[in-house]
Protein backbone atom coordinates (compact mmCIF):
# COMPACT_ATOMS: atom_id res chain seq x y z
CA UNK A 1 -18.13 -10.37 -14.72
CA UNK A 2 -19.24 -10.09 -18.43
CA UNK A 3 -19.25 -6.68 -18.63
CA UNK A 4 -17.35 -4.48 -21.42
CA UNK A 5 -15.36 -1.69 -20.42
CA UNK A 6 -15.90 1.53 -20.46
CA UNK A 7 -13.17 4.14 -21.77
CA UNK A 8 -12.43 6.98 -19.93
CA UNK A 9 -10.60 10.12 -20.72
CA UNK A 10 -7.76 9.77 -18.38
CA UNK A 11 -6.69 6.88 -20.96
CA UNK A 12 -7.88 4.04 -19.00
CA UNK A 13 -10.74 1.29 -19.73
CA UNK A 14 -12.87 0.29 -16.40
CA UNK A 15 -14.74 -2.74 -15.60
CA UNK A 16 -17.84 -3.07 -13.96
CA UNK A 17 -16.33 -3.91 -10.15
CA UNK A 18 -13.90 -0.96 -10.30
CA UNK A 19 -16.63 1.24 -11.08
CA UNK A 20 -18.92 -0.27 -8.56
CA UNK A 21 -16.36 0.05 -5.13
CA UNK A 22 -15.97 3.61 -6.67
CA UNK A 23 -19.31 4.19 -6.30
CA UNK A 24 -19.99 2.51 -2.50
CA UNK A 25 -17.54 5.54 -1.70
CA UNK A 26 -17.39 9.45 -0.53
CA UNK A 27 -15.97 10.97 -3.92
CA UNK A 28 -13.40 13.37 -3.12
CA UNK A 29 -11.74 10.01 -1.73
CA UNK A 30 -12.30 8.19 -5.19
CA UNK A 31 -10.70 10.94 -6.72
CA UNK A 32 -7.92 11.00 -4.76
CA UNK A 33 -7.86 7.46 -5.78
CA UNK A 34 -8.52 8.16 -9.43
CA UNK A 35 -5.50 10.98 -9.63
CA UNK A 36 -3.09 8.06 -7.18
CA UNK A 37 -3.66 5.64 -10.01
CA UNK A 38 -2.90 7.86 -13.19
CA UNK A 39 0.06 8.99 -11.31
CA UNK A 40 1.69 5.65 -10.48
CA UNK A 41 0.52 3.61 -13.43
CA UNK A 42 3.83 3.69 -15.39
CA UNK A 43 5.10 1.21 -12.63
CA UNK A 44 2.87 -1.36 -14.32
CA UNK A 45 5.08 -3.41 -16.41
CA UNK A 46 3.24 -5.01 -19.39
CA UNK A 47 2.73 -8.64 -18.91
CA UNK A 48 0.36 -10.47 -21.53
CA UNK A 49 -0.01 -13.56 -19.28
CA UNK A 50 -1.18 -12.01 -16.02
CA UNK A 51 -2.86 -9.06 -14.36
CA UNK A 52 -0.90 -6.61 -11.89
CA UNK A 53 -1.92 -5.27 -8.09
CA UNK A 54 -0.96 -1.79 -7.78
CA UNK A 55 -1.02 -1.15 -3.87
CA UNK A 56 -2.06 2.59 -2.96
CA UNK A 57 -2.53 4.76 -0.01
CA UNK A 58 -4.41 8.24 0.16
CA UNK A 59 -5.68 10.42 2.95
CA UNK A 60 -9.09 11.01 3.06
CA UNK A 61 -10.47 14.35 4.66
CA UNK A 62 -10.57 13.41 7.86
CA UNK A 63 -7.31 12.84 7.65
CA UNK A 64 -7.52 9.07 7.89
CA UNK A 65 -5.55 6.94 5.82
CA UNK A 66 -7.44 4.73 2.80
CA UNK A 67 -5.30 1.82 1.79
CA UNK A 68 -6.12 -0.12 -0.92
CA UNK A 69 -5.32 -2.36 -4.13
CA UNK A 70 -6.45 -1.93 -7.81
CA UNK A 71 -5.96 -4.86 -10.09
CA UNK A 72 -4.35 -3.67 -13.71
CA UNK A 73 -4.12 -5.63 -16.72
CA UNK A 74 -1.24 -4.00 -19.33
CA UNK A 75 -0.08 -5.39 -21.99
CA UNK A 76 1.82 -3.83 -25.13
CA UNK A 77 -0.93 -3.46 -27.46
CA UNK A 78 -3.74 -1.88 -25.57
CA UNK A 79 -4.50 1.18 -23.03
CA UNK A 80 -4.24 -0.20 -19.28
CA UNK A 81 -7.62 -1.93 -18.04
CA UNK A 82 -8.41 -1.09 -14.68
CA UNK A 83 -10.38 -4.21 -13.44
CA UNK A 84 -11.05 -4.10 -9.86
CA UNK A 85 -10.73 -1.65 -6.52
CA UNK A 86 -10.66 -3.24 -2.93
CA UNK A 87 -10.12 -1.49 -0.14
CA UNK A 88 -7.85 -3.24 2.36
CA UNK A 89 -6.75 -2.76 5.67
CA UNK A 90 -3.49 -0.61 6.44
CA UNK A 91 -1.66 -4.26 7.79
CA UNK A 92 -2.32 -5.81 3.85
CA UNK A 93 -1.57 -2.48 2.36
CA UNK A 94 2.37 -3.11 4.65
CA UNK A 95 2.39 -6.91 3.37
CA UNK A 96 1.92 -5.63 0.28
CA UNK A 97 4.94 -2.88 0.22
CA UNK A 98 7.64 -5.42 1.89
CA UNK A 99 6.67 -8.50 -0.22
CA UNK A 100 7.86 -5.91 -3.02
CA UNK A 101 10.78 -5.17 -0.91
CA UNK A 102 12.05 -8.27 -0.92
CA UNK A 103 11.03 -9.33 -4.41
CA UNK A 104 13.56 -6.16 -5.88
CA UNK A 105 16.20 -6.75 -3.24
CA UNK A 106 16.12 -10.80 -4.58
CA UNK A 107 16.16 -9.62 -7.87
CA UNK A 108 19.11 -7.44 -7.43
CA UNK A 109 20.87 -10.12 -5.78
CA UNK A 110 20.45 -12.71 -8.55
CA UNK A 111 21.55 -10.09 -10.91
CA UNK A 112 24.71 -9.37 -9.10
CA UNK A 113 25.00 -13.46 -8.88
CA UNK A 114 24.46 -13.98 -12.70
CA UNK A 115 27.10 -10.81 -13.46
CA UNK A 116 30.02 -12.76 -11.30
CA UNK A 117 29.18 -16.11 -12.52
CA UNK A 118 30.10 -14.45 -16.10
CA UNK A 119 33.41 -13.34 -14.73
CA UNK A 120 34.66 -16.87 -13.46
């Protein structure tokens, strides 16, 4: 969509489609979502070429989990735009946490690889 963000106090601009799957919502679960999102933004790196998924889990009040994904684009100039909300079911929300998994663990090992290729 065309639509401008909107700043908000919690240091974040919105778009139009996060605002919107806030609103189809009960709203002590958006909050819960709101407070989930300022709390794990720092792992957002900055990237100026791409957006970010930040994967998140709260409980609801009945006690039923609320998976879901919020698309972030950082990058080192501006605040954090929060573009869109989906929620997604729990088996997406696991997808989601061991892609990640892997992605550090191959990270670590290429790391390791490029340290003892120095060595040799």
């Amino acid at each position: 969509m065309d639509a401008k963000p909107k700043y908000t106090e919690a240091g974040f601009d919105i778009e139009e489609d996060f605002v919107e799957t806030l609103q189809d919502m009960d709203i002590r679960t958006g909050i819960k979502i709101a407070k989930y999102i300022q709390s794990n933004e720092h792992k957002v790196r900055p990237n100026l070429l791409v957006s970010t998924v930040l994967e998140g889990l709260v409980m609801s009040d009945d006690n039923e989990p609320v998976t879901f994904i919020v698309e972030v684009i950082k990058d080192h100039s501006s605040i954090p735009i929060l573009s869109d909300l989906k929620l997604i079911e729990m088996d997406e929300y696991l997808d989601l946490i061991n892609l990640k998994s892997n992605e550090s663990r191959k990270s670590k090992s290429n790391k390791a690889n490029d340290q003892l290729s120095l060595r040799d």
